[in-house]
N, C-alpha and C. Protein backbone atom coordinates (compact mmCIF):
# COMPACT_ATOMS: atom_id res chain seq x y z
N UNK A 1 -10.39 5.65 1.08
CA UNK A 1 -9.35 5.97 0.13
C UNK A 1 -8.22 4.95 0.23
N UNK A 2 -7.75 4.54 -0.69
CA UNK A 2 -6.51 3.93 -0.51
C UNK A 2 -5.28 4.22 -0.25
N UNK A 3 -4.98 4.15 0.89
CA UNK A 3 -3.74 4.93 1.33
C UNK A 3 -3.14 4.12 2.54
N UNK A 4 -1.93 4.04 2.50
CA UNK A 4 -1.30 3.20 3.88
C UNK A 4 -1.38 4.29 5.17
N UNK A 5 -1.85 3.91 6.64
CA UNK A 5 -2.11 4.48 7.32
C UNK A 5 -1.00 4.76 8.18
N UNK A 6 0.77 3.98 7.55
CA UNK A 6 1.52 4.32 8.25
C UNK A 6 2.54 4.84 7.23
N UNK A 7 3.00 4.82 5.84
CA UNK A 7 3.81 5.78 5.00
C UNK A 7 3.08 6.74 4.28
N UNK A 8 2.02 6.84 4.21
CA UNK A 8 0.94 6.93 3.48
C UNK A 8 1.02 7.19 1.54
N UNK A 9 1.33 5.61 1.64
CA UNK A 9 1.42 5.12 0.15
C UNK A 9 0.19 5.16 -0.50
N UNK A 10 0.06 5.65 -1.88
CA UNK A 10 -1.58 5.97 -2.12
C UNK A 10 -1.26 5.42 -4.05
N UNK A 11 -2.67 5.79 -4.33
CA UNK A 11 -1.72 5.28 -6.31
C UNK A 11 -1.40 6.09 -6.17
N UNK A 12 -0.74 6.00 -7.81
CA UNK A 12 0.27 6.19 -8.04
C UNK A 12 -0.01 6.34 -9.80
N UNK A 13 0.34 7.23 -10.47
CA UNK A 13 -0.22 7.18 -12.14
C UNK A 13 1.04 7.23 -13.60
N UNK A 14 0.75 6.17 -14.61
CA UNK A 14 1.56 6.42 -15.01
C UNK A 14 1.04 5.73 -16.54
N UNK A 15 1.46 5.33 -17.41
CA UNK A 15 1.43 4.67 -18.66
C UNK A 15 1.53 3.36 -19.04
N UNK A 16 0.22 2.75 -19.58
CA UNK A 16 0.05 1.85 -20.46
C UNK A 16 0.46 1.68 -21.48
N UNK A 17 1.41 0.69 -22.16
CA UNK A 17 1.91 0.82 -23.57
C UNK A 17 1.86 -0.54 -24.15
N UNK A 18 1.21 -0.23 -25.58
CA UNK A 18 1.13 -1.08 -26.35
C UNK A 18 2.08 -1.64 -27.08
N UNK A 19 1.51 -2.74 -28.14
CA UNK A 19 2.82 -3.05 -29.02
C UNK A 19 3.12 -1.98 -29.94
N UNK A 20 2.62 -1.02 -30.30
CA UNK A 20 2.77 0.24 -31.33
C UNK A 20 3.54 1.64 -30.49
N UNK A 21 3.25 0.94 -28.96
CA UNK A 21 3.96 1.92 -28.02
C UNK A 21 2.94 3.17 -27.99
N UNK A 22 2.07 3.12 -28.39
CA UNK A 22 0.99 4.28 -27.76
C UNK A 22 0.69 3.90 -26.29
N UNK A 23 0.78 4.93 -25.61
CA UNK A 23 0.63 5.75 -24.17
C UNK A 23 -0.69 5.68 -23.97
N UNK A 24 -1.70 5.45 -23.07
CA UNK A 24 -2.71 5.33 -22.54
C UNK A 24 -2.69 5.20 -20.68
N UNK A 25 -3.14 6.16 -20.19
CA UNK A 25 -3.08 6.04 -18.70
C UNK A 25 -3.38 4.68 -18.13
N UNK A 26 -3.07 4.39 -16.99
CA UNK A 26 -3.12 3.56 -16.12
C UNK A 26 -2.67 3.90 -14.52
N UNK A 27 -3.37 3.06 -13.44
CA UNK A 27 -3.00 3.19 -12.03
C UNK A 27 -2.29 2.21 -11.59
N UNK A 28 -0.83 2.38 -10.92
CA UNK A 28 -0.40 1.43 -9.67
C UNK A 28 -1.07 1.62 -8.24
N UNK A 29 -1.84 0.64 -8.23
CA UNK A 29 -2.48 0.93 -6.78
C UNK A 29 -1.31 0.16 -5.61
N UNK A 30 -1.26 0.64 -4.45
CA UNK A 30 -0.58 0.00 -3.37
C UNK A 30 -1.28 -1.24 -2.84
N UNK A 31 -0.02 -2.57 -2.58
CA UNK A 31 -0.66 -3.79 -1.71
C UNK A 31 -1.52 -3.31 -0.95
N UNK A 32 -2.68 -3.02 -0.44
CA UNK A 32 -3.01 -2.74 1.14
C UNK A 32 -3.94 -3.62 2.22
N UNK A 33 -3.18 -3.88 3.23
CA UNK A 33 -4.04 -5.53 3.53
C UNK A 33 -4.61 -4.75 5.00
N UNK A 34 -5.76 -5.09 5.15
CA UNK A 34 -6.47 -4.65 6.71
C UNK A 34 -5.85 -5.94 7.81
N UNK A 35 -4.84 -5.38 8.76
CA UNK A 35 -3.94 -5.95 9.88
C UNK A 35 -4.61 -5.83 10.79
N UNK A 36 -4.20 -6.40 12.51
CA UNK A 36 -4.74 -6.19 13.34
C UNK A 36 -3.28 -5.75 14.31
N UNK A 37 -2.93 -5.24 14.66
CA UNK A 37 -1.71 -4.93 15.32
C UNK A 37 -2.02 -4.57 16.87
N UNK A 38 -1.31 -4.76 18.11
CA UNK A 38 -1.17 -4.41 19.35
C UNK A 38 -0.32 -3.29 19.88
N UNK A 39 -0.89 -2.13 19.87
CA UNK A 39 -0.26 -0.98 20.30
C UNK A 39 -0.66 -0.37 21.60
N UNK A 40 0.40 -0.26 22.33
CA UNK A 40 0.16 0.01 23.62
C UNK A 40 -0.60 -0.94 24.50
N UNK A 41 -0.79 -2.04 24.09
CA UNK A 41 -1.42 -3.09 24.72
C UNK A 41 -2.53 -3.09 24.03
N UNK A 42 -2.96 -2.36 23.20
CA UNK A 42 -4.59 -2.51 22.81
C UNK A 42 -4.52 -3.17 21.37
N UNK A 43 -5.77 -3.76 20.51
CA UNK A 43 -6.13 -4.18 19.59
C UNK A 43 -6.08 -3.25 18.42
N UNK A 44 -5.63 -2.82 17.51
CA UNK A 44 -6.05 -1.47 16.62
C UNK A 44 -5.56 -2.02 14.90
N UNK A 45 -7.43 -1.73 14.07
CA UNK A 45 -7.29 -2.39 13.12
C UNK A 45 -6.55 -1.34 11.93
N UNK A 46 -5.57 -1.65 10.87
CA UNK A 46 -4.94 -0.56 10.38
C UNK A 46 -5.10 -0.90 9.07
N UNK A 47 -5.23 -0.31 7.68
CA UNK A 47 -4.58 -0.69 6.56
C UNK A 47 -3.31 0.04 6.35
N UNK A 48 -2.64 -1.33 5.90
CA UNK A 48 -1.14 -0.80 5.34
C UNK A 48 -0.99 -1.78 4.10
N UNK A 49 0.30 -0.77 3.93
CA UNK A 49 0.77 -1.28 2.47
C UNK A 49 1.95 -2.94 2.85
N UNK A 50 2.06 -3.89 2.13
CA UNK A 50 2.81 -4.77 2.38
C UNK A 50 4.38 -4.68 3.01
N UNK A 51 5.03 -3.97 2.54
CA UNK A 51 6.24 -2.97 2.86
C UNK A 51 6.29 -3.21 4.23
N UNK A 52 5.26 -2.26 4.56
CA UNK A 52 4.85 -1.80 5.99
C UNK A 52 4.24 -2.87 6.98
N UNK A 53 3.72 -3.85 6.37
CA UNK A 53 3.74 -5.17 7.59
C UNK A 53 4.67 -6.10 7.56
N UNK A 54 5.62 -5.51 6.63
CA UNK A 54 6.76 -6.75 6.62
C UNK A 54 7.95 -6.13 7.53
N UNK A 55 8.25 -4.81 7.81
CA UNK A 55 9.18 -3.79 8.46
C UNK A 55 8.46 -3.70 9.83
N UNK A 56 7.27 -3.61 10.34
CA UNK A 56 6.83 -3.84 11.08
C UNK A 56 7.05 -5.66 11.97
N UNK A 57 6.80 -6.26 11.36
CA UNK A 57 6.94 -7.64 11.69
C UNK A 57 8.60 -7.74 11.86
N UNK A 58 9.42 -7.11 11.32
CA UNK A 58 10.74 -7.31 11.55
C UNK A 58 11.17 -6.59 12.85
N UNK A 59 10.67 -5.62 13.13
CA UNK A 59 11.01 -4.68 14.56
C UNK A 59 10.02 -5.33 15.82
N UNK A 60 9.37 -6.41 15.29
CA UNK A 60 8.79 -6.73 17.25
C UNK A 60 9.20 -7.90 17.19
């Protein structure tokens, strides 16, 4: 499923609009990139949303 494994950002649904402005569904899916991060000393592979490896990368 697509979902961030640390905010858990997932789509998201909302409207397509034309030049006549008719409404037709559409999905925002979330960035989500497979990381490799070191927690607790160990290797652990995660998907997250971009957000979330950039706030991450700022706190270590």
């Amino acid at each position: 499923m697509a979902k961030c494994e640390h905010c858990g950002k997932t789509t998201t649904f909302g409207h397509r609009r034309s030049f006549s402005m008719r409404a037709t569904n559409r999905a925002f899916k979330p960035n989500l990139q497979r990381v490799t991060l070191f927690i607790n000393g160990r290797k652990v592979r995660k998907t997250l949303c971009a957000k979330c490896i950039k706030t991450l990368a700022k706190t270590q």
